[in-house]
Structures are given as structure tokens and as C-alpha cells.
C-alpha atoms as a PDB file:
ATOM      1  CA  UNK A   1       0.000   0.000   0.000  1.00  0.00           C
ATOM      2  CA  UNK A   2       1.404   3.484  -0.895  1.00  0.00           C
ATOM      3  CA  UNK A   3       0.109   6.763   0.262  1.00  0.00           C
ATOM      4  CA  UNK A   4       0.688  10.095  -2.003  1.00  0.00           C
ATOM      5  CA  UNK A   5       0.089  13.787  -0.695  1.00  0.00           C
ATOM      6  CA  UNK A   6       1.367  16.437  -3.646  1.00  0.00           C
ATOM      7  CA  UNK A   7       2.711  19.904  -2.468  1.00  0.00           C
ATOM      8  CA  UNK A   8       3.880  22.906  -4.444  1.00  0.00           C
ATOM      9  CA  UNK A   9       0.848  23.807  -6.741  1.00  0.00           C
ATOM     10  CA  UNK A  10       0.159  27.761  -7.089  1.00  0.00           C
ATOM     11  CA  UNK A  11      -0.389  31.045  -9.214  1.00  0.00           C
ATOM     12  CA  UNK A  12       2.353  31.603 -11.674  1.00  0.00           C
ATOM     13  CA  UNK A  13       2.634  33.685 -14.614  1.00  0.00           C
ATOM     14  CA  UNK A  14       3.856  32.555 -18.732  1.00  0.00           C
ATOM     15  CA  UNK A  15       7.733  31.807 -18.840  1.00  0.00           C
ATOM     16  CA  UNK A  16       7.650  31.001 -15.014  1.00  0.00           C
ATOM     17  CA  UNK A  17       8.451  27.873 -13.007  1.00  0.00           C
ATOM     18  CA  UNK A  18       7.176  25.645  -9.902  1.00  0.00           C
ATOM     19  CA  UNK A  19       8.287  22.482  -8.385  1.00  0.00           C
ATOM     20  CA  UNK A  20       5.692  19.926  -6.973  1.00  0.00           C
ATOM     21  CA  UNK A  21       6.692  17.506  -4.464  1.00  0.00           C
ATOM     22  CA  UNK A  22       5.036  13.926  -3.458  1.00  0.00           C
ATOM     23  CA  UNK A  23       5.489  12.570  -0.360  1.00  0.00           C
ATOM     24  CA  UNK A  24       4.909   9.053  -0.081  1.00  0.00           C
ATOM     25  CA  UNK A  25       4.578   6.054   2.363  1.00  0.00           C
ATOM     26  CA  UNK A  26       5.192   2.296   2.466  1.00  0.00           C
ATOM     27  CA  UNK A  27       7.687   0.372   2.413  1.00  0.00           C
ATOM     28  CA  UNK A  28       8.052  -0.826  -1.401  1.00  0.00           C
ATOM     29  CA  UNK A  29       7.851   2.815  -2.566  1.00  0.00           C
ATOM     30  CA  UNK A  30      11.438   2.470  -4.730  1.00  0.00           C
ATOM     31  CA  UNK A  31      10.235  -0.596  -6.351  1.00  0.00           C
ATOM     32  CA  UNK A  32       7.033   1.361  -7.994  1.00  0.00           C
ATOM     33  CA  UNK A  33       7.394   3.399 -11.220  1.00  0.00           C
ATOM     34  CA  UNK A  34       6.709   6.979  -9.950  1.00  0.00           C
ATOM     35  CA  UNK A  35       4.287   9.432 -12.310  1.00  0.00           C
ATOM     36  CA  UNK A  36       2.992  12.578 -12.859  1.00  0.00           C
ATOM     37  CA  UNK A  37      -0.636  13.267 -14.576  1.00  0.00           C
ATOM     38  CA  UNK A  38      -2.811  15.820 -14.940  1.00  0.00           C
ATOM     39  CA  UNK A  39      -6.160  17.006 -15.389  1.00  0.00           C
ATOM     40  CA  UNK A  40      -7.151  20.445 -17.324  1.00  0.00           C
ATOM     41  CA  UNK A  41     -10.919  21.961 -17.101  1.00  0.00           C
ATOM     42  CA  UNK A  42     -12.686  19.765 -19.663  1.00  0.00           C
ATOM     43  CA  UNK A  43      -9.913  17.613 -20.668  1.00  0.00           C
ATOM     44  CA  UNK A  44      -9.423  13.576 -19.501  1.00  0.00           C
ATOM     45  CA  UNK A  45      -6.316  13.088 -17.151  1.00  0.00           C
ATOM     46  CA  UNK A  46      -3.043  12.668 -19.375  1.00  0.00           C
ATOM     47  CA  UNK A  47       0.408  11.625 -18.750  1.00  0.00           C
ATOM     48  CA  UNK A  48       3.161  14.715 -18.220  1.00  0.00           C
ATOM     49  CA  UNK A  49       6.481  12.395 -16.460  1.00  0.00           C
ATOM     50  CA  UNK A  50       7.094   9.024 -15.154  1.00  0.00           C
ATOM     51  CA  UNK A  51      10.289   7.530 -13.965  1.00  0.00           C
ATOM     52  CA  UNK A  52      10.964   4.087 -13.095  1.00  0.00           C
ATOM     53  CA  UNK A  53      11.315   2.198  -9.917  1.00  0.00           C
ATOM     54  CA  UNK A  54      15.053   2.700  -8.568  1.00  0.00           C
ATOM     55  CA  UNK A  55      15.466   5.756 -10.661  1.00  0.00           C
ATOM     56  CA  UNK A  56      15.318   3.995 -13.799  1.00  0.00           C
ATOM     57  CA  UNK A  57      14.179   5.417 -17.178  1.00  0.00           C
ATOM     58  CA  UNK A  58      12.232   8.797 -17.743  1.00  0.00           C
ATOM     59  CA  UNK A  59       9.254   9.512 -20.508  1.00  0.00           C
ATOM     60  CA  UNK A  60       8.192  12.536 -21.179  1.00  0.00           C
ATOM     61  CA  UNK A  61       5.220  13.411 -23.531  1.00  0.00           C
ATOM     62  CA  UNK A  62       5.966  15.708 -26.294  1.00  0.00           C
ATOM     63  CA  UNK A  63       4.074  18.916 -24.857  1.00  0.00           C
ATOM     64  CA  UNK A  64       6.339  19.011 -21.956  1.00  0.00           C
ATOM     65  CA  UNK A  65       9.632  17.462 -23.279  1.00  0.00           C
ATOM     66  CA  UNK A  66      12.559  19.918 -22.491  1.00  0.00           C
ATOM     67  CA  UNK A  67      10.448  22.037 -19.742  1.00  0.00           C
ATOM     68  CA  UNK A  68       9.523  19.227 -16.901  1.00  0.00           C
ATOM     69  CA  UNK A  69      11.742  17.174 -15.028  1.00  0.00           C
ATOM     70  CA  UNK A  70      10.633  14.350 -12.750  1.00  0.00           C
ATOM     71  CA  UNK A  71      13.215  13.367 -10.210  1.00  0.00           C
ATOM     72  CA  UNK A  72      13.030  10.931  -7.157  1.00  0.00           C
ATOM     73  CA  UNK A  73      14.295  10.421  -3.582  1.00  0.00           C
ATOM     74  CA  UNK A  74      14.316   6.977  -2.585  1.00  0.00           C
ATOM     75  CA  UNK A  75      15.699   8.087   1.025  1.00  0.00           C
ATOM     76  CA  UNK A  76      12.881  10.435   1.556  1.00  0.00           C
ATOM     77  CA  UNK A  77      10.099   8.786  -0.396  1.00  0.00           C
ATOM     78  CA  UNK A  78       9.491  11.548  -2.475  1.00  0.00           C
ATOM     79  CA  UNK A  79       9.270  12.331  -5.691  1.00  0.00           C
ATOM     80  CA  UNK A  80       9.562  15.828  -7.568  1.00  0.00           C
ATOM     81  CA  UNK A  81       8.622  17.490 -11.040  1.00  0.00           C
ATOM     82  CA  UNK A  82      10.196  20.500 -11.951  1.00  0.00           C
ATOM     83  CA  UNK A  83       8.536  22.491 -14.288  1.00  0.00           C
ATOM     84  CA  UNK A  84      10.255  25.419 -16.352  1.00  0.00           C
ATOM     85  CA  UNK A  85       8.666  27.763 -18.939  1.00  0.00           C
ATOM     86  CA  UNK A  86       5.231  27.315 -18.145  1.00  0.00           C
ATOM     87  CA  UNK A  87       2.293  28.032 -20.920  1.00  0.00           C
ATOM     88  CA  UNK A  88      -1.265  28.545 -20.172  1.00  0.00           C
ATOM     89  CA  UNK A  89      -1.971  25.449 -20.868  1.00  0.00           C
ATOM     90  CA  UNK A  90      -0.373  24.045 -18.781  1.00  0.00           C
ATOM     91  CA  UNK A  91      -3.104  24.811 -16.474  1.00  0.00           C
ATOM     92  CA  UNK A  92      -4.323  21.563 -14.583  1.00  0.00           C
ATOM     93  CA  UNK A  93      -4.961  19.717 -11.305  1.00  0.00           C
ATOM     94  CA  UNK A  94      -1.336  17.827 -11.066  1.00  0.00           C
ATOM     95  CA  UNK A  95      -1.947  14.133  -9.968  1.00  0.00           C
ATOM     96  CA  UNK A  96       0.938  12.344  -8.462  1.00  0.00           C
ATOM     97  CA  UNK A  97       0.737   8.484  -8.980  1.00  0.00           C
ATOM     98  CA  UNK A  98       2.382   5.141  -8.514  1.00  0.00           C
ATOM     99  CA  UNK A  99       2.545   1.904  -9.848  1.00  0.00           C
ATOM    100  CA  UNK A 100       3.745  -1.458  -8.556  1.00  0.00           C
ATOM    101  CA  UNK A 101       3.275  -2.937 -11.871  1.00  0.00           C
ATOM    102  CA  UNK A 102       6.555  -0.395 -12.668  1.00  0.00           C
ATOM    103  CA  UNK A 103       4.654   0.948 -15.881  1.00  0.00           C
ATOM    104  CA  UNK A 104       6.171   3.924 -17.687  1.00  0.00           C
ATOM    105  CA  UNK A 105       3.450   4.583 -20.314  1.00  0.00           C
ATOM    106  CA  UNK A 106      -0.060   3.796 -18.977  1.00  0.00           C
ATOM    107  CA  UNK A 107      -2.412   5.423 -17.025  1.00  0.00           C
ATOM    108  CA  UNK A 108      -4.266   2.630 -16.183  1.00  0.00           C
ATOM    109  CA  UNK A 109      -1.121   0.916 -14.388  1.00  0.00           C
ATOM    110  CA  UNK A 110      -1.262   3.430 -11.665  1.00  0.00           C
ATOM    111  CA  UNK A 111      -2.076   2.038  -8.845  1.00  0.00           C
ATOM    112  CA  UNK A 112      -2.311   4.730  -6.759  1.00  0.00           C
ATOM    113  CA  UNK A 113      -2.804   8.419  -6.388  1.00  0.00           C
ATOM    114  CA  UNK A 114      -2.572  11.329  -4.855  1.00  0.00           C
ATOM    115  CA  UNK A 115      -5.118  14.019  -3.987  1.00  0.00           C
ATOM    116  CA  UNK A 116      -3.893  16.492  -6.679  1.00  0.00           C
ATOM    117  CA  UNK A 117      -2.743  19.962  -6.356  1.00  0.00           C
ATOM    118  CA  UNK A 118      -3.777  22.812  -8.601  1.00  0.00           C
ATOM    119  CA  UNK A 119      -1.614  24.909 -10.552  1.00  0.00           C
ATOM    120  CA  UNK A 120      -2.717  27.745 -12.858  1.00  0.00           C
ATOM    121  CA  UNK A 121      -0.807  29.727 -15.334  1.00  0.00           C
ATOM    122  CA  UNK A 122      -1.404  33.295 -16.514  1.00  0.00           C
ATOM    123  CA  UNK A 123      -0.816  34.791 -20.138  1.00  0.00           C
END
């Protein structure tokens, strides 16, 4: 069982940046694939960074590749996503997720997931 509580969510404007954080419990947390998601007004929850378990590989989607960077702490049970240049539409409800099926691409492997925190960028 793993237990996720995101942090870091605001008001920022265009060009800007924020970092979310993830606490998480249990005791297999390194062994899960680690993810990122979100959830604009009107749109279906998408993908935005996973990594795998023991800080393995990274995906990115292309509408965030070269701005976001997911990063975890095994020693803290945390995991992070830095996000640079921020658009308007990048406006969502940021999930943070995990998987013990250590899945990289699908949604529908996460296992578990975090309350969300909102951030909202201005033009």
C-alpha cells in the first residue's frame, strides 16, 4: 500500500516555473514506477512524467519534453517534477501516482494516487 500527498501547486505567470513535491509512504515505494498526470478543465487526465522504480528510465510526452523534469528520492520517499517555462496550458490539477506494476506509459497501471494539487498559469 502506498500513500501520495502532492505539495507545491500555485499562481504563476507565462515563462515562469514551480516544483511539486510527493510525499509518499510504504515500504516498497522504490520498487514502484513513480508518475505525474494531470487534469485540465474539460480535458481527460493525461500523462506529463514518469520515472521508473530505482530511478530507472524517464518519458516525457511531447508537450512538456525539455520544460519538466521528474526526479526521485528513494531516502525520503518523495518524488519531484520540476517544471520550467510554463504556458497557459499548462493549467491543470497535477496528480501524483504510482505503480507497482513499474509501468512507464499507462495510465491505467497506476495504482495509486494522490489528492492532486492545482496549478494555474497566466498569459
Amino acid at each position: 500500500q502506498v500513500q501520495l500527498e502532492e505539495s507545491g501547486g500555485g499562481l504563476v505567470q507565462a515563462g515562469g516555473s514551480l516544483r511539486l513535491s510527493c510525499a509518499a509512504s510504504g515500504r516498497t515505494f522504490n520498487r514502484h514506477s513513480m508518475g505525474w498526470f494531470r487534469q485540465g478543465p474539460g480535458k481527460e487526465r493525461e500523462l506529463v512524467a514518469t520515472i521508473g522504480g530505482y530511478g530507472g528510465s524517464q518519458y516525457y510526452p511531447a508537450s512538456v519534453k525539455g520544460r519538466f523534469t521528474i526526479s526521485r528520492d528513494d531516502a525520503k520517499n518523495a518524488v519531484y517534477l520540476q517544471m520550467n517555462n510554463l504556458k497557459p496550458e499548462d493549467t491543470a490539477v497535477y496528480y501524483c501516482a504510482a505503480s507497482s506494476s513499474n509501468s512507464l506509459y499507462s495510465l491505467s497501471l497506476y495504482d495509486y494516487w494522490g489528492q492532486g494539487t492545482q496549478v494555474t498559469v497566466s498569459s
